[in-house]
Protein backbone atom coordinates (compact mmCIF):
# COMPACT_ATOMS: atom_id res chain seq x y z
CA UNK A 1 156.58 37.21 -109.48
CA UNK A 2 157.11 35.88 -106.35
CA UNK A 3 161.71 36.47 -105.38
CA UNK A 4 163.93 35.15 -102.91
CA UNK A 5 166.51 37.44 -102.18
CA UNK A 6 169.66 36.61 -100.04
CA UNK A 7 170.39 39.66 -98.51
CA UNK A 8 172.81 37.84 -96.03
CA UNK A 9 175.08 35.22 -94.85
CA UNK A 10 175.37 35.22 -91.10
CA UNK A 11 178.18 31.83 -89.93
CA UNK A 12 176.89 31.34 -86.81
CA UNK A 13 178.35 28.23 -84.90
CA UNK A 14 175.56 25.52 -84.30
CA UNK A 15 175.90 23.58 -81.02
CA UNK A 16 174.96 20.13 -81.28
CA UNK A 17 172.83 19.56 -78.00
CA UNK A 18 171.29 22.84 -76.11
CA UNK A 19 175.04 24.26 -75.74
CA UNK A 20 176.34 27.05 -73.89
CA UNK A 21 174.97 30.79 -74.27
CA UNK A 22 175.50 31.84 -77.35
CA UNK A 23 177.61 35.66 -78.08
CA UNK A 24 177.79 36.43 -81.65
CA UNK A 25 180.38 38.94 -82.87
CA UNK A 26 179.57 41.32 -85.86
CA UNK A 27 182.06 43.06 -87.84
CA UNK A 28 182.47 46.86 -87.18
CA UNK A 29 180.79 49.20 -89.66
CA UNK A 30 181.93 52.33 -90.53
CA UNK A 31 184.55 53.96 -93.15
CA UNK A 32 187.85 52.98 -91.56
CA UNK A 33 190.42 51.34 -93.97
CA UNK A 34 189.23 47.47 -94.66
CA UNK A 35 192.95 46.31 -93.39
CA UNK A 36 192.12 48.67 -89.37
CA UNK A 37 188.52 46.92 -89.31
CA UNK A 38 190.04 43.96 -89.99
CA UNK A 39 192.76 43.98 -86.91
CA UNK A 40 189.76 45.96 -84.67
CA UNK A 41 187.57 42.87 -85.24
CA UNK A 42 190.02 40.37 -84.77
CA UNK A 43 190.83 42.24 -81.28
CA UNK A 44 187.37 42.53 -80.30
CA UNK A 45 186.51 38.81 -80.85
CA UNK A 46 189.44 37.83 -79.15
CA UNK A 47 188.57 39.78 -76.11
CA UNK A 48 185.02 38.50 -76.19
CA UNK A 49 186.44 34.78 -76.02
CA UNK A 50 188.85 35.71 -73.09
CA UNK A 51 185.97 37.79 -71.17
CA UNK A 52 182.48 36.56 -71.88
CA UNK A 53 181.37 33.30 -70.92
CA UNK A 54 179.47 30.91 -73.55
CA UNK A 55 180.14 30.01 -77.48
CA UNK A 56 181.27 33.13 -79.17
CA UNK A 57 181.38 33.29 -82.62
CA UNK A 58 182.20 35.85 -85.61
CA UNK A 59 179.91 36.91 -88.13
CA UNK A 60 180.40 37.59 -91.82
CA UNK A 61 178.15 40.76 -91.83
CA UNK A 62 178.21 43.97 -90.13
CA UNK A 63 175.03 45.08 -87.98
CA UNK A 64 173.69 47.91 -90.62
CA UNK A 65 173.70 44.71 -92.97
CA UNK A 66 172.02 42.34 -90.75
CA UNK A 67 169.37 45.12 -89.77
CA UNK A 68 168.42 45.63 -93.16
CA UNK A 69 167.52 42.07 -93.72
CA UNK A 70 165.79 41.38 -90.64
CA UNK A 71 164.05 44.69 -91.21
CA UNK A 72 164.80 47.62 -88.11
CA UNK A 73 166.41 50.96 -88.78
CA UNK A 74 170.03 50.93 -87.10
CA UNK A 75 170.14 53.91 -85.70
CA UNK A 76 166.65 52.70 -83.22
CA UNK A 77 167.95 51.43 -80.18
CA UNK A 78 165.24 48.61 -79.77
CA UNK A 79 166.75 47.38 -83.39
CA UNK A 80 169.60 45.85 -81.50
CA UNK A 81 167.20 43.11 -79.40
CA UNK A 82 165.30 42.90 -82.61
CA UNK A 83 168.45 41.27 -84.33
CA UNK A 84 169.36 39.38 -81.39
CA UNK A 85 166.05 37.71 -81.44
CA UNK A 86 165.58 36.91 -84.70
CA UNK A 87 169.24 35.09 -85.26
CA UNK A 88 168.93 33.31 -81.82
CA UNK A 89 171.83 34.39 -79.98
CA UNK A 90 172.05 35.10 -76.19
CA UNK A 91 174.60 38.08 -77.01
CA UNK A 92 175.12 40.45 -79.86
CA UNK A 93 178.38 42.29 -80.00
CA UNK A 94 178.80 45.01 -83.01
CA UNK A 95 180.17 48.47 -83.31
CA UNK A 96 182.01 51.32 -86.24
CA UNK A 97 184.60 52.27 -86.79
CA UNK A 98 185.04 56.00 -88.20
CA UNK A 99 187.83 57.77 -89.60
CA UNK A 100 188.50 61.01 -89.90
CA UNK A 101 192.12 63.10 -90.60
CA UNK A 102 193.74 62.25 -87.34
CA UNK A 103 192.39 59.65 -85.70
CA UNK A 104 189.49 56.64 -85.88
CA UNK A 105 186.99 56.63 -83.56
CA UNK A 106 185.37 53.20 -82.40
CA UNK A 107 182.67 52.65 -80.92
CA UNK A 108 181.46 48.89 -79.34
CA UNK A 109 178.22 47.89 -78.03
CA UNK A 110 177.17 44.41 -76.37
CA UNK A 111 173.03 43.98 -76.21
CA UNK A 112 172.53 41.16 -74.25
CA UNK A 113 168.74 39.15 -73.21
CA UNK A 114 168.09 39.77 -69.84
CA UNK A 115 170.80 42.47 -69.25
CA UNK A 116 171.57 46.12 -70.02
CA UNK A 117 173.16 47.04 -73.13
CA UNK A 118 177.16 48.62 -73.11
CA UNK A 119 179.26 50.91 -74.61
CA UNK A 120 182.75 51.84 -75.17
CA UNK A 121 184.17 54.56 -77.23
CA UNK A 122 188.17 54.54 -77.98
CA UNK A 123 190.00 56.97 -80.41
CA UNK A 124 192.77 55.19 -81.65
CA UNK A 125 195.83 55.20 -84.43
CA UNK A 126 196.20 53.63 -87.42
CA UNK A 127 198.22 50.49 -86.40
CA UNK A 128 196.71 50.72 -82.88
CA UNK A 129 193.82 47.20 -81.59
CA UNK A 130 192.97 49.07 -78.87
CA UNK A 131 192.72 45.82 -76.88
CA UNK A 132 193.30 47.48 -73.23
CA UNK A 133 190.98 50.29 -74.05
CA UNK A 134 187.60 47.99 -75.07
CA UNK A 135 188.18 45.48 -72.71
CA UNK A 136 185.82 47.32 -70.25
CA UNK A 137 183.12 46.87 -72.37
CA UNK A 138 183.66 42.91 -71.64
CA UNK A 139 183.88 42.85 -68.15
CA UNK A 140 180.62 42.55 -66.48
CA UNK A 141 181.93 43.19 -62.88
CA UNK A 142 183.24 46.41 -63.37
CA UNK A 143 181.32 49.32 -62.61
CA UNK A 144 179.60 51.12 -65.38
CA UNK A 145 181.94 53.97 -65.76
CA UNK A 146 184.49 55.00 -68.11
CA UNK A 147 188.46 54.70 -67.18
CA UNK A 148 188.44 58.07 -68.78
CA UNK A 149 187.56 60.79 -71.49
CA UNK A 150 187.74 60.36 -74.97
CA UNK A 151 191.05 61.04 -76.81
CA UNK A 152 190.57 64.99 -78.34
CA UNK A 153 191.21 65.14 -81.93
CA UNK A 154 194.86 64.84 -82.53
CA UNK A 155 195.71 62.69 -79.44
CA UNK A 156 195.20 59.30 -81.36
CA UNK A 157 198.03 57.56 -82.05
CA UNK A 158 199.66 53.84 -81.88
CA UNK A 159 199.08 52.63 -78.44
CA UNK A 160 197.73 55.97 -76.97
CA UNK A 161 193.87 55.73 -77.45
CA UNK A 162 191.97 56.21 -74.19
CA UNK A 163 189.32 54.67 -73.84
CA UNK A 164 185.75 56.27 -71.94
CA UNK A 165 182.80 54.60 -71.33
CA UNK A 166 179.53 55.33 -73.64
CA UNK A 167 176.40 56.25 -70.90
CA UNK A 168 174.02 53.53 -71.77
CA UNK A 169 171.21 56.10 -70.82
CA UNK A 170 167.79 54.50 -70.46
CA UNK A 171 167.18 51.38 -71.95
CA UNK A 172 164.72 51.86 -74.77
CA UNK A 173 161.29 49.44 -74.55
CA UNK A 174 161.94 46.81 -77.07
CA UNK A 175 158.89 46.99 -79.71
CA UNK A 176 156.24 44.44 -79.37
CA UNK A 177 155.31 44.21 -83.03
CA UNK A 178 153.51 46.25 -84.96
CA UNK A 179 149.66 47.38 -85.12
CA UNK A 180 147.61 44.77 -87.23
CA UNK A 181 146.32 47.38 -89.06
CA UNK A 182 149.49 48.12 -90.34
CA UNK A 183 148.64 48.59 -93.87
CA UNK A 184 146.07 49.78 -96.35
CA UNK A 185 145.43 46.01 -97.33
CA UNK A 186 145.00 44.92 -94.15
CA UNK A 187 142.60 47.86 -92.98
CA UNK A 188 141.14 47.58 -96.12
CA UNK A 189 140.37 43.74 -95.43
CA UNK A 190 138.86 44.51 -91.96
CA UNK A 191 136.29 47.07 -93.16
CA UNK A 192 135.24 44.72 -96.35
CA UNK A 193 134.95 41.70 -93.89
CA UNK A 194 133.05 43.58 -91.40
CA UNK A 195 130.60 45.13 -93.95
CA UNK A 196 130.34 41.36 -95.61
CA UNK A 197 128.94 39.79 -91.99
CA UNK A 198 126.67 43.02 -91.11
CA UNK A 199 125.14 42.22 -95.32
CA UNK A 200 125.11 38.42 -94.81
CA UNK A 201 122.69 38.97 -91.13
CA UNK A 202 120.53 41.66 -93.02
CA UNK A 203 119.87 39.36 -95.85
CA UNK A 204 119.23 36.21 -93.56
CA UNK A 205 117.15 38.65 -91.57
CA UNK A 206 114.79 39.03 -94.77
CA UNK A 207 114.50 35.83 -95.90
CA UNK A 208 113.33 35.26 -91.88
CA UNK A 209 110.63 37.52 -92.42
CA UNK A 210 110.04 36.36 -96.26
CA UNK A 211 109.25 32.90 -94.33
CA UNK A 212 107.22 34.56 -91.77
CA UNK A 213 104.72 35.84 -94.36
CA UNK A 214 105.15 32.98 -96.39
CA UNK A 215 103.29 31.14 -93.19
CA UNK A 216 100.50 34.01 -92.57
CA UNK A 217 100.11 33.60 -97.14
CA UNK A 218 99.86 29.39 -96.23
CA UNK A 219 97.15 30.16 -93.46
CA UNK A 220 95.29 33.20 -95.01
CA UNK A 221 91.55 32.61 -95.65
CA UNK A 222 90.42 32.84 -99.69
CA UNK A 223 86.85 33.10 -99.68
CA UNK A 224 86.04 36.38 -100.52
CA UNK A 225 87.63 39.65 -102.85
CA UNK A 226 89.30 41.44 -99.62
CA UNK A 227 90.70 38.41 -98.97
CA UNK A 228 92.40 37.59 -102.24
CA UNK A 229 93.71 41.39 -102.36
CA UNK A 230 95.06 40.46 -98.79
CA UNK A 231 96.54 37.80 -99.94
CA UNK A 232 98.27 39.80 -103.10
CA UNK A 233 99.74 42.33 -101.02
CA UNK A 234 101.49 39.67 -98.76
CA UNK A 235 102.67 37.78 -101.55
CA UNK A 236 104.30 41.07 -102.74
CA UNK A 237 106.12 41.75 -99.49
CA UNK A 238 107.02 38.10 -99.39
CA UNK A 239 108.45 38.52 -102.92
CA UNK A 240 110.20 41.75 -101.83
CA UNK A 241 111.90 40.60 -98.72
CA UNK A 242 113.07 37.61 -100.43
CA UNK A 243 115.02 39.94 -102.97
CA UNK A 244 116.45 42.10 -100.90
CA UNK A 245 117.46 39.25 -98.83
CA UNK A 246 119.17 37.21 -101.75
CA UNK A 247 120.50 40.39 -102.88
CA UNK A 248 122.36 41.64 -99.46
CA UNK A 249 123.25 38.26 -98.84
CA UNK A 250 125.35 38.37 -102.07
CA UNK A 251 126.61 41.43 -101.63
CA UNK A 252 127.82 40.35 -98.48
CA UNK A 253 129.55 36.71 -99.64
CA UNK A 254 131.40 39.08 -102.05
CA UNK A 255 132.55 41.93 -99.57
CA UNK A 256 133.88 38.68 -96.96
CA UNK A 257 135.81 37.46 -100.53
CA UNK A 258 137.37 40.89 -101.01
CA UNK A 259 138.80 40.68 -97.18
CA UNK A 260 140.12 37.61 -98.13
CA UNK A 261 141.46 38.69 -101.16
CA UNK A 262 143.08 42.12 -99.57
CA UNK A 263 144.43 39.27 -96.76
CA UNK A 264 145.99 37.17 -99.09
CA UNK A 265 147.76 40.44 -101.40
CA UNK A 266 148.88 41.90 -98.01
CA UNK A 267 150.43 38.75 -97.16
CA UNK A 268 152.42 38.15 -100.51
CA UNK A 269 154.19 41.70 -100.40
CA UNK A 270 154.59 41.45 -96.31
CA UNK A 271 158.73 40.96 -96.11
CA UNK A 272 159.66 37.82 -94.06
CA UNK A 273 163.20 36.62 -92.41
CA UNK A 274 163.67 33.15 -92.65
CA UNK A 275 166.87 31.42 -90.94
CA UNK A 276 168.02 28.80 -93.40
CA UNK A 277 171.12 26.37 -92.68
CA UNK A 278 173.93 27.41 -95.17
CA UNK A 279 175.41 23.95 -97.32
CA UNK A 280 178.64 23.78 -95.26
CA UNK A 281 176.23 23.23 -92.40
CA UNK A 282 178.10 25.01 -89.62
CA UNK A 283 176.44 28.48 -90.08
CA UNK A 284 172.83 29.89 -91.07
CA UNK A 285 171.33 32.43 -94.30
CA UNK A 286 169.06 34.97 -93.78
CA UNK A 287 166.19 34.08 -96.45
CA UNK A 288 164.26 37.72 -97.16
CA UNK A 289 161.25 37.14 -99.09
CA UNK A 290 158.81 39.09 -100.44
CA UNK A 291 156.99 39.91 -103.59
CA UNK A 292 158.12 43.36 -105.68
């Protein structure tokens, strides 16, 4: 049976004409207390409205969420333009937040089309937004360098995070896809279709020479004995070629019908994203279909 699962409801403000760039804001994963996340996000959007140029919006869902439905793992770097691509954004800005006995540790990253992606790290306190120590992240004119080291263990309180600068490192090549021979049904289809054509031109190539001596039987002289045992023995090959030709060329019709059929199964149980407008109409669903 053939399910629609909603995995996930992304609000994504929709411009009505072609609009300015778009920078969506995901809530921070990780294990800190729901009532920290919930002042850390509300810091980090407001610094991406005050710093980044173009229509920034919050999201409902936090990127571990939103890479399961699309369909990346996380923790790959090349996830993060993955996600960005399929919701349509110019900007993706996501991050955790991690708690341990002293202190929470947060982490933001911006992965941005046409641009290289950044990092900050700030250990902070429980009451603390850490608003001065992320707002690096957002300025694209500084220099790509922390304003310091990370806060040890033990150093984090209210107001006293300090902030330091994540290394970007080498950007990752974004993946291009996958291999079309991605799965058994699929490779499975190939061979069948390519053995079906290879049976269908062997059989056509007997019936060919089933009407070849089908023309020297028409012509063939039948005056005398040899010439009626002539004639018997080409009638036999004719009858021959004829059945191996009708029988390859079957075999072949059915081996093209199994790639179709290992086609179609491989399509019905390949997962698909679909953006969908949500009823409110001023955000979008992730639609992830398949067939289980």
């Amino acid at each position: 049976m053939r399910t629609t699962v909603i995995l996930v409801s992304i609000a994504i403000g929709l411009a009505a004409s072609a609009g300015p760039r778009k920078v969506l804001v995901l809530p921070l994963d990780g294990n800190a207390p729901a009532a920290q996340r919930t002042k850390l996000n509300a810091s980090i959007v407001k610094l991406a409205k005050k710093d980044l140029t173009g229509e920034v919006t919050a999201g409902d869902t936090t990127f571990a969420e939103t890479a399961a439905a699309v369909g990346c793992d996380p923790q790959n770097a090349a996830c993060a333009q993955t996600v960005l691509t399929t919701l349509g954004v110019d900007e993706l800005v996501y991050g955790t937040a991690t708690k341990d006995a002293k202190s929470t540790t947060v982490v933001v990253k911006r992965e941005r089309k046409g641009g290289e992606p950044k990092a900050q790290t700030v250990a902070v306190g429980a009451d603390d937004t850490a608003e001065t120590e992320l707002e690096p992240v957002f300025d694209d004119g500084a220099a790509a360098q922390g304003s310091g080291s990370a806060a040890p263990e033990g150093s984090g309180s209210a107001g006293s995070g300090s902030a330091a600068e994540t290394p970007a490192g080498p950007r990752p090549r974004p993946a291009h896809g996958v291999s079309f021979l991605d799965t058994t049904d699929r490779k499975v289809g190939v061979a069948c279709g390519a053995a079906g054509i290879v049976m269908i031109g062997v059989g056509i190539g007997f019936w060919l020479g089933k009407s070849s001596i089908q023309g020297q039987i028409d012509a063939h002289a039948i005056r005398t004995v040899a010439d009626f045992q002539d004639l018997k023995r080409l009638e036999d090959q004719a009858a021959d070629r004829a059945l191996i030709g009708n029988i390859t060329f079957i075999v072949g019709v059915g081996l093209v019908g199994a790639a179709g059929y290992f086609f179609y199964h491989d399509s019905q149980n390949r997962p698909t994203v679909t953006p969908a407008p949500v009823e409110s109409g001023t955000g979008m669903t992730l639609v992830y279909g398949g067939r289980w």
